[in-house]
Protein backbone atom coordinates (compact mmCIF):
# COMPACT_ATOMS: atom_id res chain seq x y z
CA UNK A 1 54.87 -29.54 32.08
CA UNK A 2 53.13 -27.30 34.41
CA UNK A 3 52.86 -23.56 33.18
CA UNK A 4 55.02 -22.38 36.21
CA UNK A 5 57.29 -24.57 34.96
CA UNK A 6 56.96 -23.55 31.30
CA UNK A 7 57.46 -20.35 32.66
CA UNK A 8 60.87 -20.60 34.78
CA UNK A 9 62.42 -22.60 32.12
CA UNK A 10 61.40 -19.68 29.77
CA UNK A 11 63.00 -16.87 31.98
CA UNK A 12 65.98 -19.01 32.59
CA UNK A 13 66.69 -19.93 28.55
CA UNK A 14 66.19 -16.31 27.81
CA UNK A 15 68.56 -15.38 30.85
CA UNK A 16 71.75 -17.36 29.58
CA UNK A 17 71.03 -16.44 26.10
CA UNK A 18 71.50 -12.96 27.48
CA UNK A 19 74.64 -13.78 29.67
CA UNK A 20 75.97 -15.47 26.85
CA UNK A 21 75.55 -12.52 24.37
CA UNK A 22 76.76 -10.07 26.94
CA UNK A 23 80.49 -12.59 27.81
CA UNK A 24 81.00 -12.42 24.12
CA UNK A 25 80.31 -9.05 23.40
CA UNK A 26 82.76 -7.89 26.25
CA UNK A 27 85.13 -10.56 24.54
CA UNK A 28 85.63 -9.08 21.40
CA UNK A 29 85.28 -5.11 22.75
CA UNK A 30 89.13 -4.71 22.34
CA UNK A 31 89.05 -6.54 18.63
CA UNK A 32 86.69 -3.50 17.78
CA UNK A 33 88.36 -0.67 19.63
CA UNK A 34 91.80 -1.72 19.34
CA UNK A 35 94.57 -1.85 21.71
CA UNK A 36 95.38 1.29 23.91
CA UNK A 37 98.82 1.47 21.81
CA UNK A 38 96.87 1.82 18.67
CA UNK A 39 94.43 4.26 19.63
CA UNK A 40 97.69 6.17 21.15
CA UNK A 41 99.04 6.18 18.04
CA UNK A 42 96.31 7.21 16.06
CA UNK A 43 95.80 10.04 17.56
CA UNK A 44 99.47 11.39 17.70
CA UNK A 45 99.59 10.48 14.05
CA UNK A 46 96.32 13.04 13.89
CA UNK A 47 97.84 15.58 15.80
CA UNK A 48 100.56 15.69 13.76
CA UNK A 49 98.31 16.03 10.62
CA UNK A 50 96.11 18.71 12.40
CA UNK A 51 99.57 20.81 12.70
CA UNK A 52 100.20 20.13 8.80
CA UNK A 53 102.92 17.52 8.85
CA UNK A 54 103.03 14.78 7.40
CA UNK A 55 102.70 11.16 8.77
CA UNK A 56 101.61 8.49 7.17
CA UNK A 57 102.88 5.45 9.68
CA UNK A 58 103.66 5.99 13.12
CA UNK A 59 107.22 3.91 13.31
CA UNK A 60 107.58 4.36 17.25
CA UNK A 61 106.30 6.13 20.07
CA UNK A 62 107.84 6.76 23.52
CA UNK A 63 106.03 8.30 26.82
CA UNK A 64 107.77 11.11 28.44
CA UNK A 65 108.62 11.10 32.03
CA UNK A 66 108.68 14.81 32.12
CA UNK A 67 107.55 16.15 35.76
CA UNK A 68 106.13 19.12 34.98
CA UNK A 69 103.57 18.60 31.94
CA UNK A 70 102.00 15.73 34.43
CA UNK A 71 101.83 17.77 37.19
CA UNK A 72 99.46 19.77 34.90
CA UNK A 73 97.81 16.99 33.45
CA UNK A 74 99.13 16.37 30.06
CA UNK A 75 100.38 13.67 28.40
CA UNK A 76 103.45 13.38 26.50
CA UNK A 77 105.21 11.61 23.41
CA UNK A 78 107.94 11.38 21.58
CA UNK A 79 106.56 9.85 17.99
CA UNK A 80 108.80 8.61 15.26
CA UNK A 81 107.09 9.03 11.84
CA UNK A 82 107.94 8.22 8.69
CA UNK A 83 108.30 11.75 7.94
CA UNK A 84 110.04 13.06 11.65
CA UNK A 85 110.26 12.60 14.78
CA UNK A 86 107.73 14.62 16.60
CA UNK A 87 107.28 15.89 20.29
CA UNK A 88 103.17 15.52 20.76
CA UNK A 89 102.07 16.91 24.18
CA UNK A 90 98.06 15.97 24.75
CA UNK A 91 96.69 19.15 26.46
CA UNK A 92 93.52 17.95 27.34
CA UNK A 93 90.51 20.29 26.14
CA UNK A 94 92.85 22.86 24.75
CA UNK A 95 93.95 20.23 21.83
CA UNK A 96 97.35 19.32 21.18
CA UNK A 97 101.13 20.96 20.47
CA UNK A 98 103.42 19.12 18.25
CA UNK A 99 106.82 20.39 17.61
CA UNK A 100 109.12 18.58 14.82
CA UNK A 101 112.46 17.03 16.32
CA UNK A 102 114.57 16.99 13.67
């Protein structure tokens, strides 16, 4: 085998190990992150924490369709706790308001 030769087959064995790597490593992103349901819920269970209730297990969570917190870009929920149910609105940069349902 010619060293040109040696060469290209080099570049190309290091090129699908690197292909490989990188197909498998997007693969298994959303093992590591978890889903976007779990991260929801992870973070209304914080929020709920950072306002000094309790919640150990989120049981249920439920977007809100209100109009006018989206029209200034927040995000609502209605969580279900072990402890409560919760209204969590996302505010953005300004943090989070949770108000107990029940």
């Amino acid at each position: 085998m010619t060293h040109a030769m040696s060469k290209r087959f080099s570049n190309l064995l290091v090129n699908s190990v690197l292909h490989a790597t990188l197909i498998v490593g997007l693969a298994l992103t959303p093992l590591a992150w978890g889903s976007d349901e779990e991260i929801a819920e992870g973070s209304a269970r914080a929020a709920i924490r950072e306002a000094d209730y309790p919640c150990a297990h989120v049981i249920s969570m439920e977007r809100s369709t209100e109009e006018a917190a989206a029209a200034e870009g927040f995000t609502v929920w209605t969580v279900q706790c072990n402890s409560g149910s919760f209204k969590v609105t996302f505010k953005g940069d300004a943090g989070s308001e949770v108000v107990p349902l029940d």
